[in-house]
Protein backbone atom coordinates (compact mmCIF):
# COMPACT_ATOMS: atom_id res chain seq x y z
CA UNK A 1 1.98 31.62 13.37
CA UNK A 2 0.67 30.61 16.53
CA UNK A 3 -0.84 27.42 15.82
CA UNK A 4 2.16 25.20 15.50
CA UNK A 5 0.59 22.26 13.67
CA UNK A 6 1.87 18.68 15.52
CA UNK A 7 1.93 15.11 14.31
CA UNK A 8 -0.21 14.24 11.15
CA UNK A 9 -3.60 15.62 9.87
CA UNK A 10 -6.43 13.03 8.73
CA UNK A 11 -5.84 13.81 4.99
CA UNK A 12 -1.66 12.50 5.55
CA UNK A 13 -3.06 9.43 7.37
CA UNK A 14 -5.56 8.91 4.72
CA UNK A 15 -3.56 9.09 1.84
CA UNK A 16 -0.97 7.30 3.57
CA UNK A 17 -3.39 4.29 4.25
CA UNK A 18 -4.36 4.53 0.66
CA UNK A 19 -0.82 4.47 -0.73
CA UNK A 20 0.28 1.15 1.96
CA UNK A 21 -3.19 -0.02 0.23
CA UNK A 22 -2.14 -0.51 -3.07
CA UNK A 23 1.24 -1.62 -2.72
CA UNK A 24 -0.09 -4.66 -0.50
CA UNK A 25 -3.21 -5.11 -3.13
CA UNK A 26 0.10 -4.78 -5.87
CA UNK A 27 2.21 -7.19 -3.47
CA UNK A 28 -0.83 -9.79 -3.56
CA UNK A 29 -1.25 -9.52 -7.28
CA UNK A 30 2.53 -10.08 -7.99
CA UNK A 31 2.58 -12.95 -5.73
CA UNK A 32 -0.47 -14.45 -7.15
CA UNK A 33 1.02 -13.96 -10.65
CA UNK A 34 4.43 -15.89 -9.68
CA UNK A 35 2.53 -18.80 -7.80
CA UNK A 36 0.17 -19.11 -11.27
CA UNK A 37 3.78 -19.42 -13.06
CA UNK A 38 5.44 -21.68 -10.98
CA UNK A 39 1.89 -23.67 -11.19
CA UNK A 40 2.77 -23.61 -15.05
CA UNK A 41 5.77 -24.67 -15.13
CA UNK A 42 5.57 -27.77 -13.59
């Protein structure tokens, strides 16, 4: 093979932007969850 393939292609970037995506939009979720506890419980 000739074409020695170097650094990332667009889908890996894509689908790694999609995966850091939902762990933030998971992260904000979870962090709006515990704030709506601790809200409760005092």
């Amino acid at each position: 093979m000739r074409n020695k393939q170097r650094g990332f292609s667009l889908i890996e970037v894509m689908i790694s932007f999609v995966l850091i995506g939902i762990g933030a939009l998971g992260l904000v979720k979870l962090q709006a969850y515990i704030e709506q506890r601790a809200d409760y419980v005092y």
